[in-house]
Protein backbone atom coordinates (compact mmCIF):
# COMPACT_ATOMS: atom_id res chain seq x y z
CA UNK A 1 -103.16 59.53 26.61
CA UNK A 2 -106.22 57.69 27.62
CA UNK A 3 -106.71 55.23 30.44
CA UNK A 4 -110.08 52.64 30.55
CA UNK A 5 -111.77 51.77 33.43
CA UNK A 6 -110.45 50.19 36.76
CA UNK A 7 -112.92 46.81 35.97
CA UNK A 8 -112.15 45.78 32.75
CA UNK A 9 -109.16 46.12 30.63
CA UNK A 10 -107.94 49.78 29.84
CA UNK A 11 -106.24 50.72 26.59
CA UNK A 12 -103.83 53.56 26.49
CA UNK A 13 -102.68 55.42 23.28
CA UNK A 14 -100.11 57.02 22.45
CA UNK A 15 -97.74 57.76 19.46
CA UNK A 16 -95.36 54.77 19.55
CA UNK A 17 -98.34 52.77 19.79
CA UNK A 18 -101.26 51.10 21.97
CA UNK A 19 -100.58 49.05 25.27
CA UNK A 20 -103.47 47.11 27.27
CA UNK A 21 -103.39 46.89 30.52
CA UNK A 22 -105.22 44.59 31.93
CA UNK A 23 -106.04 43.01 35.91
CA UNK A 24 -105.29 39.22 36.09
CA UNK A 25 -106.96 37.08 39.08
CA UNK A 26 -104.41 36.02 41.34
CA UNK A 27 -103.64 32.40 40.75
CA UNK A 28 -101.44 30.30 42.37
CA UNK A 29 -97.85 30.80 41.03
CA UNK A 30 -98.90 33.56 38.71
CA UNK A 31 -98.01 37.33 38.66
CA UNK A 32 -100.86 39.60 39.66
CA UNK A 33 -100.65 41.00 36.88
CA UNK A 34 -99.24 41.06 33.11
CA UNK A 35 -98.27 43.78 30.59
CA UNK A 36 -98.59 42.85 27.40
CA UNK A 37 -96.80 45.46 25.28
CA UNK A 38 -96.15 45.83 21.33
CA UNK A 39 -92.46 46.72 20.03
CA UNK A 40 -91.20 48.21 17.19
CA UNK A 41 -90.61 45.38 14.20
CA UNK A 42 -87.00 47.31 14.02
CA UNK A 43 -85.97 46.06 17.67
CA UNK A 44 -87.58 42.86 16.72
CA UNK A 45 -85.51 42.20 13.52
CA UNK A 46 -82.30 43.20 15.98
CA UNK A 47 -83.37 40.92 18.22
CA UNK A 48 -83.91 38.19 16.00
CA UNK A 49 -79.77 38.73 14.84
CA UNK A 50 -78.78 38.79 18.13
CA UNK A 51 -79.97 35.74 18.84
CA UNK A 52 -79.22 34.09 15.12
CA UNK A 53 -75.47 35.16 15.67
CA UNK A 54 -75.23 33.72 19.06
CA UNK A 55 -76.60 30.69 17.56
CA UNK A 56 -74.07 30.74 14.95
CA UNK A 57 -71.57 31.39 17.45
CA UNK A 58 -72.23 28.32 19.52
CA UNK A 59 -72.53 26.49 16.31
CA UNK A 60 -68.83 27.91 15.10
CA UNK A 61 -68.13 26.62 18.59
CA UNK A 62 -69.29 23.50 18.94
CA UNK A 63 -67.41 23.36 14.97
CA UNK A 64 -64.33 24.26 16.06
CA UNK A 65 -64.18 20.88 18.78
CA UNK A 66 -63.77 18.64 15.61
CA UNK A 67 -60.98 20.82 13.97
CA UNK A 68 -59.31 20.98 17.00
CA UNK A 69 -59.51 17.02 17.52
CA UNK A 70 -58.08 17.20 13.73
CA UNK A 71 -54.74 18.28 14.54
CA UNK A 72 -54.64 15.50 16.63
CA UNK A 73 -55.42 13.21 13.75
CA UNK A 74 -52.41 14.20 12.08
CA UNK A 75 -50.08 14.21 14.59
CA UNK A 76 -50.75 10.59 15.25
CA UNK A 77 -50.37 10.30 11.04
CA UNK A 78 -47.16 12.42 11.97
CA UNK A 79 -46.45 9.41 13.99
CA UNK A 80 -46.85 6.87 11.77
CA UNK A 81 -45.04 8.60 9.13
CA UNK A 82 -41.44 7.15 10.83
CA UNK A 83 -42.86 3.86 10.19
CA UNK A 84 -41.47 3.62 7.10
CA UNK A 85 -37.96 4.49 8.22
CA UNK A 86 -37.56 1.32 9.37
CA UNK A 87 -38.12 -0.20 5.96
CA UNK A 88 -35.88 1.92 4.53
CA UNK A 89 -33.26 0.60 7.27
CA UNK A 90 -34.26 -2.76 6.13
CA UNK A 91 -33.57 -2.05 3.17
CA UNK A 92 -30.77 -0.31 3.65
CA UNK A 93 -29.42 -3.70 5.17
CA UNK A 94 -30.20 -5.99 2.18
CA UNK A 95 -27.53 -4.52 -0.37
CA UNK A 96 -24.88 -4.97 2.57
CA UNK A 97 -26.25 -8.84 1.92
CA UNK A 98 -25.28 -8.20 -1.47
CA UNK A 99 -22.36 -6.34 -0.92
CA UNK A 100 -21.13 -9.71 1.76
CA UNK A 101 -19.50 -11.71 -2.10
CA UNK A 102 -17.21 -8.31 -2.42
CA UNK A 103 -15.70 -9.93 1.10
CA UNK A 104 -14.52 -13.31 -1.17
CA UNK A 105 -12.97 -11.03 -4.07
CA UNK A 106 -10.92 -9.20 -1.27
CA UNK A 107 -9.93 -12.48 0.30
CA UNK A 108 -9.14 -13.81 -3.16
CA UNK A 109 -5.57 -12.12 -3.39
CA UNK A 110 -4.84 -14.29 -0.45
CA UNK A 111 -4.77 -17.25 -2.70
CA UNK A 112 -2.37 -15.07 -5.53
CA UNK A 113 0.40 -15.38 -2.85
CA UNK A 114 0.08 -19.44 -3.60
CA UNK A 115 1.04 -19.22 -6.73
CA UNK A 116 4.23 -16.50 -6.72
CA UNK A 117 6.60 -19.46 -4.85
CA UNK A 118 5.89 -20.93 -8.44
CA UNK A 119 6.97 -18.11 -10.46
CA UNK A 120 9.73 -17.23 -7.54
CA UNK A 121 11.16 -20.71 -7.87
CA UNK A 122 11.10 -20.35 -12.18
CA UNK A 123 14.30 -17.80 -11.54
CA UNK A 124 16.46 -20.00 -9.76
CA UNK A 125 16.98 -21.87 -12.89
CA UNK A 126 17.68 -18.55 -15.31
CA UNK A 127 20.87 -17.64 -13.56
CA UNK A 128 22.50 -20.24 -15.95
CA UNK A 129 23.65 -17.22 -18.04
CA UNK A 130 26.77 -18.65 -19.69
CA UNK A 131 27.63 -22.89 -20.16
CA UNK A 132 30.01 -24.24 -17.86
CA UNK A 133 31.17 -26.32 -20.07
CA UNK A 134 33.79 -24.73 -23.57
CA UNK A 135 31.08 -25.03 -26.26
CA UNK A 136 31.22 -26.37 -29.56
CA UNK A 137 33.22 -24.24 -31.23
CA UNK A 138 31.80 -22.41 -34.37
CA UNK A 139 31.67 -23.47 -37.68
CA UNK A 140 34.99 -20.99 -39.17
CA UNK A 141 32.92 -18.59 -41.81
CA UNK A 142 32.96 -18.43 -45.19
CA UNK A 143 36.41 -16.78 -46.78
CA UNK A 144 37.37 -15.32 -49.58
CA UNK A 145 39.78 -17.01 -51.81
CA UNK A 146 43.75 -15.95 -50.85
CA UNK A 147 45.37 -15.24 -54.24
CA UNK A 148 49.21 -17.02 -53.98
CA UNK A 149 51.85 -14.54 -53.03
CA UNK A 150 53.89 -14.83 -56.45
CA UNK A 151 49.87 -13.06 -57.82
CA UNK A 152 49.91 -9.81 -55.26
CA UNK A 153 52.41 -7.09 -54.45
CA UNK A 154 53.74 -6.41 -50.92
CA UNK A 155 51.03 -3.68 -51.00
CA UNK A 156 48.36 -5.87 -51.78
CA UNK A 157 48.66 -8.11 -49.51
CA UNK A 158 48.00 -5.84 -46.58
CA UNK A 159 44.90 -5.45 -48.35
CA UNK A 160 44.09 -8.73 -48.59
CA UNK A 161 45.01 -10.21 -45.17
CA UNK A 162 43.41 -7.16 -43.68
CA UNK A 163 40.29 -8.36 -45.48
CA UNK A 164 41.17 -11.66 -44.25
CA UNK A 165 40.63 -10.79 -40.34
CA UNK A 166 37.21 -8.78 -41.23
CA UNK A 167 35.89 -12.27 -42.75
CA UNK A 168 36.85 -14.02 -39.76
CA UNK A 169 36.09 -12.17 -37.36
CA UNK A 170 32.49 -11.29 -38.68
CA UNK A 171 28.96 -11.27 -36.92
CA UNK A 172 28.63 -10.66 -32.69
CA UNK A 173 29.72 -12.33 -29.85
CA UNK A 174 27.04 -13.49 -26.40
CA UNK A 175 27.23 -10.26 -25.43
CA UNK A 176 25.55 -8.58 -28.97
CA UNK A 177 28.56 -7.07 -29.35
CA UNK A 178 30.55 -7.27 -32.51
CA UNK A 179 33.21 -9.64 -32.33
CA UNK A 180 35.89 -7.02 -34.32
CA UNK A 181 36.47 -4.58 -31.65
CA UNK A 182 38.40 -2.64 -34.10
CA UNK A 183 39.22 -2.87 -38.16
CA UNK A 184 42.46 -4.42 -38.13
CA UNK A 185 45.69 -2.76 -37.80
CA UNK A 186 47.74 -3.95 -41.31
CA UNK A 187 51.48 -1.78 -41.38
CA UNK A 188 54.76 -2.35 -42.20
CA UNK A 189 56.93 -3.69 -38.76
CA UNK A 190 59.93 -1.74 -37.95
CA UNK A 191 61.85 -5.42 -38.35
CA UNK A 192 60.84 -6.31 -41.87
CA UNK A 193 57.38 -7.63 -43.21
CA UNK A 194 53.91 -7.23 -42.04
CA UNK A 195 52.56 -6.38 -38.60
CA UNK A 196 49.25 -7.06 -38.12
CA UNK A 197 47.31 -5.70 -35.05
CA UNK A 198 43.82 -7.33 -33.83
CA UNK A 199 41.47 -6.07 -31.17
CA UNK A 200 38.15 -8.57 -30.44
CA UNK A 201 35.58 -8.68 -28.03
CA UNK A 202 35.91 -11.99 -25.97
CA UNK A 203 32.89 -14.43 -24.47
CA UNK A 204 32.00 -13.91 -21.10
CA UNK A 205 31.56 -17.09 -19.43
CA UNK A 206 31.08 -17.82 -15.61
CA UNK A 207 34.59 -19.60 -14.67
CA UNK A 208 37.55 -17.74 -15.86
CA UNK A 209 39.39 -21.12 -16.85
CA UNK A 210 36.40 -20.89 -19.71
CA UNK A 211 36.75 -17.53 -20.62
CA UNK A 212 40.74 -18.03 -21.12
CA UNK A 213 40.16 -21.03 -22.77
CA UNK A 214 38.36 -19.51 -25.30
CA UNK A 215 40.41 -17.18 -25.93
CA UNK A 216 42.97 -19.41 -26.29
CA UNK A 217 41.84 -21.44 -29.04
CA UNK A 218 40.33 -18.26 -30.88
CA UNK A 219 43.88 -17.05 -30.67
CA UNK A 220 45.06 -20.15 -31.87
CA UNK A 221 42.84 -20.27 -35.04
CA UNK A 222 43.67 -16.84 -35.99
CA UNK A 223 47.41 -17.22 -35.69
CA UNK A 224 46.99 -20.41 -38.04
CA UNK A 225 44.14 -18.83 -41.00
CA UNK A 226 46.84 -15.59 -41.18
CA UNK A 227 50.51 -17.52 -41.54
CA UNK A 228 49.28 -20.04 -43.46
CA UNK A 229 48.49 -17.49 -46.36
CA UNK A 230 52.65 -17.56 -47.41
CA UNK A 231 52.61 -13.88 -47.14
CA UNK A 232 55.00 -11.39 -45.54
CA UNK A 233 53.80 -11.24 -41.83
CA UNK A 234 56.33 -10.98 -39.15
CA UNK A 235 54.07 -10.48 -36.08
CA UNK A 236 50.60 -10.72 -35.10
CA UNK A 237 49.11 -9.62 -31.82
CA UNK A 238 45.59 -10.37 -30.81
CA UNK A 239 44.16 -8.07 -27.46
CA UNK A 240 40.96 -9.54 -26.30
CA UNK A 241 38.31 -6.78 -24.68
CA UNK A 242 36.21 -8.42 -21.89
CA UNK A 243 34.13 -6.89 -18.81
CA UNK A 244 36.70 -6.51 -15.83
CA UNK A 245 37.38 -4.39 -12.67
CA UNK A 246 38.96 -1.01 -13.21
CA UNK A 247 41.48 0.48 -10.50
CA UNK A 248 41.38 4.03 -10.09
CA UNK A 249 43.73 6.69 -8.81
CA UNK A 250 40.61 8.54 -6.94
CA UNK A 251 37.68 7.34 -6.03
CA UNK A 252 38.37 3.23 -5.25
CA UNK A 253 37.28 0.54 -8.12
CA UNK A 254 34.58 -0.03 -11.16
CA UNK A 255 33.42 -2.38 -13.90
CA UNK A 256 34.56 -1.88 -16.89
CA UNK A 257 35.29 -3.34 -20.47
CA UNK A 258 39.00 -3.82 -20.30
CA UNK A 259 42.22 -5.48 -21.82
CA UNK A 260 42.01 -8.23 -20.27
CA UNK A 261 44.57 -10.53 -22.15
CA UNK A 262 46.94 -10.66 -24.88
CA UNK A 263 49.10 -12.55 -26.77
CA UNK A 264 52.10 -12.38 -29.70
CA UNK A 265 53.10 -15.00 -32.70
CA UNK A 266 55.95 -13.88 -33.96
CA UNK A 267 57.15 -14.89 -37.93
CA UNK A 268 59.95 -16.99 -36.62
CA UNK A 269 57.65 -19.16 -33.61
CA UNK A 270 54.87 -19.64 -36.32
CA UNK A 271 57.19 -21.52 -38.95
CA UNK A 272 58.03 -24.08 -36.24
CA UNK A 273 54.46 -24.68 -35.60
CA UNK A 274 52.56 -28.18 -36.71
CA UNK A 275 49.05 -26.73 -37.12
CA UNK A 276 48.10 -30.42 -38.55
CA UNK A 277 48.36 -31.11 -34.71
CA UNK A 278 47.33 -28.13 -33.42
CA UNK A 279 44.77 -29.97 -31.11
CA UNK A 280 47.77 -31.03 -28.74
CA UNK A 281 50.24 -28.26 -28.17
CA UNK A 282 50.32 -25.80 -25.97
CA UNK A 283 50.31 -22.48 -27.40
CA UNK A 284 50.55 -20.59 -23.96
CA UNK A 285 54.31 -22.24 -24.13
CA UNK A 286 54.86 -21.26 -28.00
CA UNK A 287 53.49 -17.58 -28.11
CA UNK A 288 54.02 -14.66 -26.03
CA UNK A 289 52.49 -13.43 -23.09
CA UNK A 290 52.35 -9.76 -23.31
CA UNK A 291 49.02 -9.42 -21.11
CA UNK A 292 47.24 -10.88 -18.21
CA UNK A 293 44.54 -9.29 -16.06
CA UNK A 294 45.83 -9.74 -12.45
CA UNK A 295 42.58 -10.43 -11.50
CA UNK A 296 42.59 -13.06 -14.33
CA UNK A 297 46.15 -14.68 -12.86
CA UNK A 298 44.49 -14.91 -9.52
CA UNK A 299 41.00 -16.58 -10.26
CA UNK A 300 42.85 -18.65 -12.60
CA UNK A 301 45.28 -20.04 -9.88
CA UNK A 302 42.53 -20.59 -7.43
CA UNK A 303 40.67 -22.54 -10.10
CA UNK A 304 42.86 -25.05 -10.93
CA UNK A 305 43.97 -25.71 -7.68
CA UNK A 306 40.15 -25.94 -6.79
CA UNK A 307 40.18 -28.34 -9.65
CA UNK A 308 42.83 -30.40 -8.11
């Protein structure tokens, strides 16, 4: 190495390069003296990235303020995403506006109860079941024609009175029951003749003074269609079959289709009969009485004095 002279500026060599030293005057507020000194380009370049990436760093920094201020941005978008929920309670409050007429169709049953006095009233008038009053009585049906005794045998005329009481007795009763209980009972009597045996199914009526009275005069026109034939009959019982109260050993009472009356015309009785004046007599005197519900015998009293 080489130095210059003390005067003037001195130059010194070496292998990483030349560096000039030099005197300065002395100024006011300036060093005595200044090295000026030549680096490697290598330290330079680090240099220079040193200070480029603390440039960038104070860029990323003064970056990263913003971002950080975007969170808050959508937090307060956060915020004012609830906003809508109180649409959707608005909304949520308009079909229970539309919902308010379902109110009306539950109060409209209240005005059904308005009209059921009018139907409950309607059944006060169906217990009329049965007239109180005897009804017309029926047209007699349509009967085959009664060959004269001197034309039949004792045999055949069985035959034909027992066809007789199917004719007359044809078709049903109130009740849609048929008004033949049973096919006649046609025999020989132990006394001589015909006995002739007839079950029926009565019409239930709601006094018992109609119900016997009907039987009476159904009783009536039988005895008078069956003697007037001029045949062999000696007797002829009619049982009428009606809805009654049955007693029981065990186990108290029921209801019941029952015998509830029945009557006799007997050969001799029937010949002293005027059936031209039928209308007038009293048959209850002029046959006999071989059954009478109790029950019958009681309501019967009770309604004719009642009557009186």
């Amino acid at each position: 190495m080489r130095e210059s002279s003390a005067t003037g500026p001195s130059k010194v060599t070496g292998q990483e390069g030349t560096v000039f030293v030099g005197k300065v005057r002395n100024r006011p507020g300036v060093v005595q003296g200044m090295a000026h000194v030549r680096f490697p380009r290598a330290l330079v370049i680090v240099g220079l990235m040193v200070v480029s990436a603390l440039f960038l760093a104070g860029c990323t920094s003064e970056d990263e303020s913003p971002a950080a201020s975007a969170p808050d941005v959508s937090a307060t978008a956060d915020t004012s995403a609830p906003a809508p929920e109180p649409t959707a309670t608005v909304a949520s409050l308009v079909p229970s506006a539309t919902e308010a007429p379902a109110t009306p169709a539950a109060t409209e049953p209240t005005a059904v109860p308005a009209a059921e006095p009018a139907a409950a009233t309607a059944p006060t008038a169906v217990p009329i079941s049965a007239p109180q009053v005897a009804p017309e009585p029926t047209p007699p049906p349509e009967l085959s024609p009664i060959p004269p005794i001197s034309e039949v045998t004792y045999e055949q005329q069985k035959e034909v009175l027992s066809k007789l009481v199917t004719e007359w007795f044809v078709g049903l009763n109130g009740l849609e029951m048929p008004r033949l209980k049973l096919q006649p009972d046609v025999r020989d009597n132990r006394r001589g003749g015909i006995l002739i045996h007839i079950e029926i199914n009565g019409e239930e009526y709601d006094s018992y003074t109609l119900r016997k009275s009907e039987l009476d005069r159904l009783m009536r026109d039988t005895y008078e269609v069956i003697y007037t034939t001029g045949y062999e009959v000696t007797e002829v019982a009619i049982t009428a079959i009606m809805q009654g109260t049955i007693r029981r050993v065990v186990g108290g009472t029921a209801e019941g289709r029952i015998q509830v009356f029945r009557s006799r015309l007997r050969g001799d009785a029937a010949a002293t009969v005027d059936w031209a004046n039928k209308e007038s007599l009293d048959f209850n005197k002029i046959w006999d009485t071989l059954l009478l519900n109790t029950i019958w015998k009681r309501e019967l009293l009770a309604e004719a004095e009642g009557g009186n």
